[in-house]
C-alpha atoms as a PDB file:
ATOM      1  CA  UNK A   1      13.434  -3.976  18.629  1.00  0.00           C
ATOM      2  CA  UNK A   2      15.664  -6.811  19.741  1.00  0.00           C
ATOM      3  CA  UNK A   3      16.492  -7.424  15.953  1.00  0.00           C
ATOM      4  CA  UNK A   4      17.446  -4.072  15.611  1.00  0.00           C
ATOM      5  CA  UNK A   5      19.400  -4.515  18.584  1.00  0.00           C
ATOM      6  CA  UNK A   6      20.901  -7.545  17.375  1.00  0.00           C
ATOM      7  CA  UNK A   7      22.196  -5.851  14.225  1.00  0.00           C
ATOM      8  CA  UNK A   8      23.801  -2.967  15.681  1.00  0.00           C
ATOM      9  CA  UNK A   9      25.885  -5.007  18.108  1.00  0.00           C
ATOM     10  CA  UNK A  10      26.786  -7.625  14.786  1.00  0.00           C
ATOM     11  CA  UNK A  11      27.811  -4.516  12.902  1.00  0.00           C
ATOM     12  CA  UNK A  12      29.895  -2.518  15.087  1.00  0.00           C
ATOM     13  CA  UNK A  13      31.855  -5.948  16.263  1.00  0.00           C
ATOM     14  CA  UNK A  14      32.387  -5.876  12.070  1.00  0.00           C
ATOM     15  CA  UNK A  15      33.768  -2.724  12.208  1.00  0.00           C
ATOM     16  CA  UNK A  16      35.890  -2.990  14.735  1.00  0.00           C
ATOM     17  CA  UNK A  17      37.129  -5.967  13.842  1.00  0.00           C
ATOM     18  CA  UNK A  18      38.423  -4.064  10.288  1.00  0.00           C
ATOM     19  CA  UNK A  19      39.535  -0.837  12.257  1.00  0.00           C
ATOM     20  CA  UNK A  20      42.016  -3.196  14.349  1.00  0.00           C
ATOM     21  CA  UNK A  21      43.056  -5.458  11.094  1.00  0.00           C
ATOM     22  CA  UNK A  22      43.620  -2.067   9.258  1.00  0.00           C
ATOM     23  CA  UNK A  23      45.858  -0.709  12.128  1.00  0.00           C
ATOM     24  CA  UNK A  24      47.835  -4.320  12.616  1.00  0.00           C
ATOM     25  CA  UNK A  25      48.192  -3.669   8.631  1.00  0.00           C
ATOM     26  CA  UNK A  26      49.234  -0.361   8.108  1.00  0.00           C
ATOM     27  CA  UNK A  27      51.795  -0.158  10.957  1.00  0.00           C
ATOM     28  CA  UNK A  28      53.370  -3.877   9.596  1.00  0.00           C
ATOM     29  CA  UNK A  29      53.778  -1.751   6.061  1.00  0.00           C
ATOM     30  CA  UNK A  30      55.173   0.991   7.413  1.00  0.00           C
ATOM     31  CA  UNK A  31      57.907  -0.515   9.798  1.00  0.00           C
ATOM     32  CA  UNK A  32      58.564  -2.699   6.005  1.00  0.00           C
ATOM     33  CA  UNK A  33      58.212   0.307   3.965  1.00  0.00           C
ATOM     34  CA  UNK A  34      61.012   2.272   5.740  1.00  0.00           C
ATOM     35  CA  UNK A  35      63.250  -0.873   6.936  1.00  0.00           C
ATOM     36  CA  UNK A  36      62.608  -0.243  10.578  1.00  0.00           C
ATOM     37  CA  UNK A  37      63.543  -3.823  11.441  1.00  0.00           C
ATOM     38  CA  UNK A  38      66.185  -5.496   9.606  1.00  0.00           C
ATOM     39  CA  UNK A  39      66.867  -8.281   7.157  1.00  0.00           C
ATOM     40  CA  UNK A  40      63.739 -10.453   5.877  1.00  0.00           C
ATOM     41  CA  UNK A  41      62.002  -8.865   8.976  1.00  0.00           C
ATOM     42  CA  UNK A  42      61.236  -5.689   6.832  1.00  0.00           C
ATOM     43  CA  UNK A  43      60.742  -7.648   3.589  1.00  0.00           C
ATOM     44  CA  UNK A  44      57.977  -9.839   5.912  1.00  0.00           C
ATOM     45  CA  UNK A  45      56.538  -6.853   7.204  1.00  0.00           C
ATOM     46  CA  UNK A  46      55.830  -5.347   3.911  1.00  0.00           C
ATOM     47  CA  UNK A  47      54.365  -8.321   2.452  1.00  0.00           C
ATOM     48  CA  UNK A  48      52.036  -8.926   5.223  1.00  0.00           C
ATOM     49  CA  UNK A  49      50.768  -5.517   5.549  1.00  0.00           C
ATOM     50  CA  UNK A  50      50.280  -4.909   2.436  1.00  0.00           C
ATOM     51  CA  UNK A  51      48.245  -8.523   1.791  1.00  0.00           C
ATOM     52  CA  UNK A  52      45.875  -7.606   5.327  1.00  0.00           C
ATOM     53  CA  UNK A  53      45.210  -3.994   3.344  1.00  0.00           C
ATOM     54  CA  UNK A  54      44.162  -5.541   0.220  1.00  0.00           C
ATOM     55  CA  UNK A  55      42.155  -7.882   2.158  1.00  0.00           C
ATOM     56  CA  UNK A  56      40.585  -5.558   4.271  1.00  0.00           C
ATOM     57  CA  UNK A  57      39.173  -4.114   0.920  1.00  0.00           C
ATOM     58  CA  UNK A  58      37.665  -7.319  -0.091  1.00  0.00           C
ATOM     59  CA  UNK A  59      36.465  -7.904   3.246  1.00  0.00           C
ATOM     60  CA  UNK A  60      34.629  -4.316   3.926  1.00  0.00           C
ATOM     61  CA  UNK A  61      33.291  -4.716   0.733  1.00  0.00           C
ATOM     62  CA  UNK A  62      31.639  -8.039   1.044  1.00  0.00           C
ATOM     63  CA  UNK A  63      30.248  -6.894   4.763  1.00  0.00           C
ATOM     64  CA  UNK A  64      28.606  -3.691   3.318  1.00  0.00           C
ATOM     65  CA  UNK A  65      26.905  -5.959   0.825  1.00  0.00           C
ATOM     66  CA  UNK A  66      25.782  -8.402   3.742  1.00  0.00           C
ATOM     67  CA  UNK A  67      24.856  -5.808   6.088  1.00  0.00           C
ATOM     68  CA  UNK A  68      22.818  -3.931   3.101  1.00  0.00           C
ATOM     69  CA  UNK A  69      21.220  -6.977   2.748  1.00  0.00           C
ATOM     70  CA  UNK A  70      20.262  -7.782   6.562  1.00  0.00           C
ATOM     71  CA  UNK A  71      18.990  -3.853   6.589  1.00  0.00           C
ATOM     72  CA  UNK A  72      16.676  -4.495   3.764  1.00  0.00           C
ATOM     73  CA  UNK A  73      15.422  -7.784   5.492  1.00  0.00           C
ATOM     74  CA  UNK A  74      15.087  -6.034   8.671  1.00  0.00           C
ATOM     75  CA  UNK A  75      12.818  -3.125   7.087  1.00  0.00           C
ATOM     76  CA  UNK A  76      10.837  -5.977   5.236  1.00  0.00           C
ATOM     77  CA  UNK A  77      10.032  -7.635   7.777  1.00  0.00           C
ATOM     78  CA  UNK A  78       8.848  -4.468   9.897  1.00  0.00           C
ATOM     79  CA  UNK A  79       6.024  -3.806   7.174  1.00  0.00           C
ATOM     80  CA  UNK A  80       5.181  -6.898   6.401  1.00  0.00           C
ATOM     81  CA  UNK A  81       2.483  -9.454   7.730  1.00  0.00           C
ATOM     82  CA  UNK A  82       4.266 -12.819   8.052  1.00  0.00           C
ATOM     83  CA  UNK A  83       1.604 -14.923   7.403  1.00  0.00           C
ATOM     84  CA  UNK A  84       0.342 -13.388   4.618  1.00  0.00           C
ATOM     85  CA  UNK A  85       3.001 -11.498   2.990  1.00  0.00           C
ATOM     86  CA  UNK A  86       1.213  -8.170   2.027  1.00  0.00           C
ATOM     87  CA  UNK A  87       1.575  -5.243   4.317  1.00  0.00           C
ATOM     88  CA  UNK A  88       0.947  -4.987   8.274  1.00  0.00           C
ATOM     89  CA  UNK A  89      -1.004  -2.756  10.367  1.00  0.00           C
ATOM     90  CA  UNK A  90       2.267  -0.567  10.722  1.00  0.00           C
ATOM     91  CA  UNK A  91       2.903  -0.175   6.761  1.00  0.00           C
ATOM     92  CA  UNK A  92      -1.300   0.623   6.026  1.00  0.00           C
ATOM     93  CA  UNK A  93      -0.702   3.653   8.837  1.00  0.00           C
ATOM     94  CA  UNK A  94       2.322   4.814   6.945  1.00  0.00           C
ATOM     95  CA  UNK A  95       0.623   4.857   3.309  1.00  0.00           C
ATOM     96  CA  UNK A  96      -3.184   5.847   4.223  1.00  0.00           C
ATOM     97  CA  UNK A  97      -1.515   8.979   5.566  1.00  0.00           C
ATOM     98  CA  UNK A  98       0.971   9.648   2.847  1.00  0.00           C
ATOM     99  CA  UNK A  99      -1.791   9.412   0.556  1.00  0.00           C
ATOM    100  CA  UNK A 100      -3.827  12.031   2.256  1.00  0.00           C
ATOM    101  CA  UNK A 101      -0.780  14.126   1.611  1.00  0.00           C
ATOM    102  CA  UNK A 102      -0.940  13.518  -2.449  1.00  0.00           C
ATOM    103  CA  UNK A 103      -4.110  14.348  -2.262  1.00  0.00           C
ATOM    104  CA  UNK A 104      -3.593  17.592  -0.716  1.00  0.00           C
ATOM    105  CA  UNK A 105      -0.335  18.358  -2.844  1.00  0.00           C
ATOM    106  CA  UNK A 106      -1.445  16.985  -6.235  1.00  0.00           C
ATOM    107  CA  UNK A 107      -4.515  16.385  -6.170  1.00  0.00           C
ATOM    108  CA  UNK A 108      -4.543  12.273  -6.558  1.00  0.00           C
ATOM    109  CA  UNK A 109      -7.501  10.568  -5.936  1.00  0.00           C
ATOM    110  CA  UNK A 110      -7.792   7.438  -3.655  1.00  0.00           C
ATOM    111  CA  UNK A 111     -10.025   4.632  -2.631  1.00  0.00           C
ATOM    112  CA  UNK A 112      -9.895   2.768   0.685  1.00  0.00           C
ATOM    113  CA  UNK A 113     -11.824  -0.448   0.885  1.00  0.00           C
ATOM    114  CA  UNK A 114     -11.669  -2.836   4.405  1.00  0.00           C
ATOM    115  CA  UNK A 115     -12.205  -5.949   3.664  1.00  0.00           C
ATOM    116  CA  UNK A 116     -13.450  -8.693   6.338  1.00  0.00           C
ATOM    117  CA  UNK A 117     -13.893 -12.450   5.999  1.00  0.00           C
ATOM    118  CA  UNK A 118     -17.268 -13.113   7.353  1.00  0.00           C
ATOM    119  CA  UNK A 119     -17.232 -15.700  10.194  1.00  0.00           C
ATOM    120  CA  UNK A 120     -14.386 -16.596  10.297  1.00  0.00           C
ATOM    121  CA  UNK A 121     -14.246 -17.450  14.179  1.00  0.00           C
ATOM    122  CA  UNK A 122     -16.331 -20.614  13.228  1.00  0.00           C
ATOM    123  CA  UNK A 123     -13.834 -21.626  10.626  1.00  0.00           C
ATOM    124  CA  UNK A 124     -10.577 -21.437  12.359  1.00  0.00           C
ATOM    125  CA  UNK A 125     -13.202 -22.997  15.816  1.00  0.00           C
ATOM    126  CA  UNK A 126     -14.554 -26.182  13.465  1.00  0.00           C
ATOM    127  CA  UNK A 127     -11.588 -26.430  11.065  1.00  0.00           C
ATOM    128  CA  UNK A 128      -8.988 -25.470  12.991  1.00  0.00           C
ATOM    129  CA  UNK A 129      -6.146 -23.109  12.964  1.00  0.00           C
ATOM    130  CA  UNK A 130      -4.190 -24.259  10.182  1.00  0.00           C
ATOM    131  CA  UNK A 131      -7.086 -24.481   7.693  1.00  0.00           C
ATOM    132  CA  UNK A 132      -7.522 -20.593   8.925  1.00  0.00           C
ATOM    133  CA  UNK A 133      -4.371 -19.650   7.889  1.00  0.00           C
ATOM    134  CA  UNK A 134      -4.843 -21.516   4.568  1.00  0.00           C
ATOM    135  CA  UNK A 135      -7.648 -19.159   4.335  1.00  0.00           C
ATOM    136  CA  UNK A 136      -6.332 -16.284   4.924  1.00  0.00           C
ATOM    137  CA  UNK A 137      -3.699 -16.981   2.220  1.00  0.00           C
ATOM    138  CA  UNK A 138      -6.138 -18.216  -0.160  1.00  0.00           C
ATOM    139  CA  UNK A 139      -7.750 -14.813  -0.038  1.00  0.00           C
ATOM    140  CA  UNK A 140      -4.588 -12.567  -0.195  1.00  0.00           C
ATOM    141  CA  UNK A 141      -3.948 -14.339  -3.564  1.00  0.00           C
ATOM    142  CA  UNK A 142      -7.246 -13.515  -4.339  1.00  0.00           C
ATOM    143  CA  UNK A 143      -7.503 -10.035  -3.559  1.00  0.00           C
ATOM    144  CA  UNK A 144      -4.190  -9.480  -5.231  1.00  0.00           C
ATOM    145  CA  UNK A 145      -4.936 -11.227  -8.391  1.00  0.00           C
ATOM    146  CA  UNK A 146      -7.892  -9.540  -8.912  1.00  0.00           C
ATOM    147  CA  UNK A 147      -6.549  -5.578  -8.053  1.00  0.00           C
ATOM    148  CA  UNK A 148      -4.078  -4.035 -10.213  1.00  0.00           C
ATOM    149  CA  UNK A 149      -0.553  -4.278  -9.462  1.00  0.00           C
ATOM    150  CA  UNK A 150      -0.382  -0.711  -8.436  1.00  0.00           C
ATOM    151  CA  UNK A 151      -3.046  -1.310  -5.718  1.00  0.00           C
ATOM    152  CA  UNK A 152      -1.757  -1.660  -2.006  1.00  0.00           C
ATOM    153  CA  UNK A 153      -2.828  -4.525   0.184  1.00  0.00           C
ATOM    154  CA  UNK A 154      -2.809  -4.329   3.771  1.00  0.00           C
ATOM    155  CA  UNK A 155      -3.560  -7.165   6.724  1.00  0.00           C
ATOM    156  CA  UNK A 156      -4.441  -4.986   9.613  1.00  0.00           C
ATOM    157  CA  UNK A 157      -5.725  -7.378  12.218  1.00  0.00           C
ATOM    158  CA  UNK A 158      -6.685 -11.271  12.429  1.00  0.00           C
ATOM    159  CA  UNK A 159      -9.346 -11.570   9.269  1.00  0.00           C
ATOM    160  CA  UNK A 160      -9.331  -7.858   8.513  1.00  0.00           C
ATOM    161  CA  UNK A 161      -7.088  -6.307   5.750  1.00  0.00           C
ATOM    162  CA  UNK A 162      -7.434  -3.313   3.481  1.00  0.00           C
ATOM    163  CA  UNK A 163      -6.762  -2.383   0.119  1.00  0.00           C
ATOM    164  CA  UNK A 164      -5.826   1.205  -0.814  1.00  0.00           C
ATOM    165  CA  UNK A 165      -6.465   2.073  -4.379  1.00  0.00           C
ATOM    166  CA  UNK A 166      -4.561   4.919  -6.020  1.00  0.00           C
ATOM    167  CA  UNK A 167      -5.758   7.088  -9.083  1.00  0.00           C
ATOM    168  CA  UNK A 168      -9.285   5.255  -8.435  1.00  0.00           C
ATOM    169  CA  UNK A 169     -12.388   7.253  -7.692  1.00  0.00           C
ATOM    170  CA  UNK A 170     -15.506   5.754  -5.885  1.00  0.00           C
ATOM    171  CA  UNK A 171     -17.609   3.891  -8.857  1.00  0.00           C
ATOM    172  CA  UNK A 172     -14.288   2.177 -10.095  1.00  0.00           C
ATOM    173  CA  UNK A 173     -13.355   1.499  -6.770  1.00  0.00           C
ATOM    174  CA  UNK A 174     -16.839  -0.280  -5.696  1.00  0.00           C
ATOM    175  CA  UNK A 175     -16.236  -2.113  -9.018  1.00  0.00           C
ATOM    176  CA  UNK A 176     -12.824  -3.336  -7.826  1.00  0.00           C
ATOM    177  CA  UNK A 177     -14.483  -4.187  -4.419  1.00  0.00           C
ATOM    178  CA  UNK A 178     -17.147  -6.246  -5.955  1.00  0.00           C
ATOM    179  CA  UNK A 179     -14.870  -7.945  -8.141  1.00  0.00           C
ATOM    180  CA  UNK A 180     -12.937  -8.578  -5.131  1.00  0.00           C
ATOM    181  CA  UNK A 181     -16.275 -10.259  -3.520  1.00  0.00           C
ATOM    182  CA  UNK A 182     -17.001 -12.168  -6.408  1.00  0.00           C
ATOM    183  CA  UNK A 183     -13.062 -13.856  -6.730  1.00  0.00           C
ATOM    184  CA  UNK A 184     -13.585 -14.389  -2.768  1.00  0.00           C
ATOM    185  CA  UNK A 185     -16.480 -16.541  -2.949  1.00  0.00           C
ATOM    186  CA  UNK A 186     -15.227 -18.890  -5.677  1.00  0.00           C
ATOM    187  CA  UNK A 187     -12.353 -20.092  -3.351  1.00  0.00           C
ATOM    188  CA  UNK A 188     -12.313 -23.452  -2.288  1.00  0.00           C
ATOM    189  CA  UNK A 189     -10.272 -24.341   0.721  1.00  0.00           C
ATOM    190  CA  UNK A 190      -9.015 -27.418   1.688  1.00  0.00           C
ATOM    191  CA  UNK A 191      -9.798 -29.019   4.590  1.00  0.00           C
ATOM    192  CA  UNK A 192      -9.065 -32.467   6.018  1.00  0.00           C
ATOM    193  CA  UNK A 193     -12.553 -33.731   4.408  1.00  0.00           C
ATOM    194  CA  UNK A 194     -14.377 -31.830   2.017  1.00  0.00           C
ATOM    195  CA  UNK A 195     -13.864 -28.133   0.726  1.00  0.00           C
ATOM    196  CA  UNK A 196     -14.801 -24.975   2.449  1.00  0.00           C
ATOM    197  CA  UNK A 197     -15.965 -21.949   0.846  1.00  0.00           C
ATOM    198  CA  UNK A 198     -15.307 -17.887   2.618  1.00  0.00           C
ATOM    199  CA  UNK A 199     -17.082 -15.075   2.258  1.00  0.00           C
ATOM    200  CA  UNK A 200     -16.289 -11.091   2.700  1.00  0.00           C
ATOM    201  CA  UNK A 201     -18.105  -7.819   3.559  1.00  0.00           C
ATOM    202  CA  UNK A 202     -16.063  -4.853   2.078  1.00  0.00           C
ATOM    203  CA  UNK A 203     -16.905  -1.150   3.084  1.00  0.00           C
ATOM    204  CA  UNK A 204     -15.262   1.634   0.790  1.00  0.00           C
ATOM    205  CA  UNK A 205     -14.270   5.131   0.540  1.00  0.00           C
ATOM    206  CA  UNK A 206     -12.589   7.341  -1.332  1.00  0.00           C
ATOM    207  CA  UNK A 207     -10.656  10.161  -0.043  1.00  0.00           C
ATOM    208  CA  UNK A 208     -12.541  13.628   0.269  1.00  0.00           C
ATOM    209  CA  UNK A 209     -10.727  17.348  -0.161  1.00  0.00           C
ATOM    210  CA  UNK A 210      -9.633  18.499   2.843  1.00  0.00           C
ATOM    211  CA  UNK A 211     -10.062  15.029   4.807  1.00  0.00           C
ATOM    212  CA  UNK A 212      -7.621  13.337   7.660  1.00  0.00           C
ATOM    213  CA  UNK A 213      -6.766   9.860   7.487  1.00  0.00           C
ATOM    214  CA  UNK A 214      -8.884   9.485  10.337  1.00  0.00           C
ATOM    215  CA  UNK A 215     -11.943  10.737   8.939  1.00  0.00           C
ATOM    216  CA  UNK A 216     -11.277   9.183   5.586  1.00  0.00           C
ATOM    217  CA  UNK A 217     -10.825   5.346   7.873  1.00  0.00           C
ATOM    218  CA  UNK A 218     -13.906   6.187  10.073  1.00  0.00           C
ATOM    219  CA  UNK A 219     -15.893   6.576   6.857  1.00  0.00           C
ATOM    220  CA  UNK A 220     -14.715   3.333   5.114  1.00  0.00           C
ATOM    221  CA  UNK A 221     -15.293   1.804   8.357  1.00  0.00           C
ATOM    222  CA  UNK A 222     -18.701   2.491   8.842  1.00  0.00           C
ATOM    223  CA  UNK A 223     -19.541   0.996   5.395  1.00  0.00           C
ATOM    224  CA  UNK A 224     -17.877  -1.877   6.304  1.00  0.00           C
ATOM    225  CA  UNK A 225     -20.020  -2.516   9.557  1.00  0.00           C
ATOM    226  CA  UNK A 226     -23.406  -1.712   7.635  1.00  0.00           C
ATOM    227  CA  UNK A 227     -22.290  -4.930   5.139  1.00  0.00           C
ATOM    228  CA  UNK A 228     -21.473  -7.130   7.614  1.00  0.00           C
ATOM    229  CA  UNK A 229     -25.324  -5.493   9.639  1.00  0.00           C
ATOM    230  CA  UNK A 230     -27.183  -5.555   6.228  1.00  0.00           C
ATOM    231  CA  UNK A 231     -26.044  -9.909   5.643  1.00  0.00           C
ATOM    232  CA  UNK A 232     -22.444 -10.233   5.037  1.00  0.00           C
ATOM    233  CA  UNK A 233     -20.928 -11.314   1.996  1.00  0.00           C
ATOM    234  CA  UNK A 234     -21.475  -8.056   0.002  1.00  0.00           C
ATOM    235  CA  UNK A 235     -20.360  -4.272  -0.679  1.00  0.00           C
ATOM    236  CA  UNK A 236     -20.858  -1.202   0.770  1.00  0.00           C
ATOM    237  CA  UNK A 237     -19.714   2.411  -0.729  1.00  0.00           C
ATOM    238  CA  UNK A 238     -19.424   5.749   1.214  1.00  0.00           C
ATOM    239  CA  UNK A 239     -22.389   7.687  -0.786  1.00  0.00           C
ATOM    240  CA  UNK A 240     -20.303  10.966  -0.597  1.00  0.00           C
ATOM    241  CA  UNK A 241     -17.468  10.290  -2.522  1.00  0.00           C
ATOM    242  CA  UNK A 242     -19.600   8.553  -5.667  1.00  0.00           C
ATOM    243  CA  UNK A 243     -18.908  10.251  -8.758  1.00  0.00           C
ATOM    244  CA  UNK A 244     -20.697   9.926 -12.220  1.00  0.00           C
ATOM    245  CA  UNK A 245     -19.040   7.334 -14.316  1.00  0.00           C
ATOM    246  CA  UNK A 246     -21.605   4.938 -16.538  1.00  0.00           C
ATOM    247  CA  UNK A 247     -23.642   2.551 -15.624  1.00  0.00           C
ATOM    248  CA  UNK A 248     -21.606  -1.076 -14.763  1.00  0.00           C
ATOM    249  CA  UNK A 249     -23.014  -4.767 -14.327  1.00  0.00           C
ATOM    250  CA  UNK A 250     -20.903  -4.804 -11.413  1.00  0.00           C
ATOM    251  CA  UNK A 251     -21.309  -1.835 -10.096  1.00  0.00           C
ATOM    252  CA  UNK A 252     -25.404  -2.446  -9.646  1.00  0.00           C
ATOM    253  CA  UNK A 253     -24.675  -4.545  -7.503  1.00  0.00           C
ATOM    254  CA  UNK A 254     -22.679  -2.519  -5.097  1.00  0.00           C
ATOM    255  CA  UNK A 255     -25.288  -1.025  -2.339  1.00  0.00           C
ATOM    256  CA  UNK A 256     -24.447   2.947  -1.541  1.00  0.00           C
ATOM    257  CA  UNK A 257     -24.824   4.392   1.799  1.00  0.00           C
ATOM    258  CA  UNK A 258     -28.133   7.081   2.138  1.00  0.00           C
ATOM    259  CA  UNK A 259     -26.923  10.666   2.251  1.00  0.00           C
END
């Protein structure tokens, strides 16, 4: 709020400072223009007014561009998780909802997975903060490499983030999950003497007919606790969004819930 603040106040001292110039301007042009003053007075007058118009051109011109620039910064960095880089808690509330709405209008399915590095309280406690935030990083290139480019990745709080998957039904989703798992647990983290290896529990969903974001959240959510319940370091798929797509190595190992 205070950057927004900030902003506002930077760019309406910008425009006022061009208003004035313009006015100084146009007024020294038009007492040259029409020889209210006399002599080289006039001939002065014109010149400078018409050199602070030009300017003023150049001026407003390069100011849009900046303030353009500091608007698309500012809206950045309001959906975006600074540690991290992928999108915050504010940006996954925006898009989980909007695709609820594409699913309603065009009927585009959608896969929610929460994903949750197991333990991870005794790594940032024994390691310290700093090899937690490696971590943490070390994963989001992870998850990213390993989902398509189209896929949206989301930190929503601490160790948790999410992943929303568009155009992806359930089995190809709890593929993507467990190839997610998989990429996770062949990091290697550096710490000040040896390696450290992460794990993650990941509970999926995909979006039902007729559902609320709420609902559709609750659902991946509950998956998610019965992995982390059920051992950690695994994946668990909402049973009533599966759909019947072959058989997959991958997918075998994916545990459903019970209906």
């Amino acid at each position: 709020m205070m950057i927004a603040v900030n902003l506002s106040q930077t760019l309406f001292g910008q425009k006022l400072f061009l208003w004035l110039t313009v006015a100084v301007s146009v007024l020294l042009f038009f007492i040259g223009q029409f020889d209210l003053v006399d002599g080289w007075r006039s001939i002065l007058c014109l010149n400078i007014g018409g050199i602070g118009l030009i300017s003023c051109l150049g001026i407003s011109e390069i100011c849009r561009r900046h303030d353009h620039k500091e608007i698309e910064q500012l809206r950045s960095s309001s959906t975006t998780d600074v540690l991290t880089g992928v999108g915050n808690k504010k940006f996954f509330d925006q898009e989980i909802s909007r695709r609820v709405t594409q699913l309603r209008r065009y009927n585009n399915p959608c896969s929610l997975l929460l994903i949750d590095v197991d333990d991870f309280k005794k790594i940032n406690s024994a390691r310290g903060r700093d090899v937690g935030d490696q971590a943490l990083k070390a994963l989001v290139r992870a998850i990213t490499a390993t989902l398509r480019d189209i896929d949206l990745v989301f930190r929503t709080d601490g160790q948790k983030f999410a992943a929303l998957l568009p155009e992806t039904q359930a089995n190809n989703a709890a593929i993507a999950a467990e190839r997610v798992r998989v990429a996770v647990s062949e990091l290697r983290i550096p710490a000040i003497d040896r390696h450290i290896q992460i794990s993650v529990s990941i509970g999926g969903a995909e979006l039902l007919s007729g559902e609320n974001a709420k609902n559709w959240f609750k659902r991946a959510e509950n998956t998610l606790f019965e992995a982390k319940q059920s051992g950690k370091d695994r994946v668990v798929f909402d049973h009533q969004s599966t759909s019947s797509i072959a058989d997959d190595e991958l997918l075998s190992k994916v545990e459903f819930t019970q209906p």
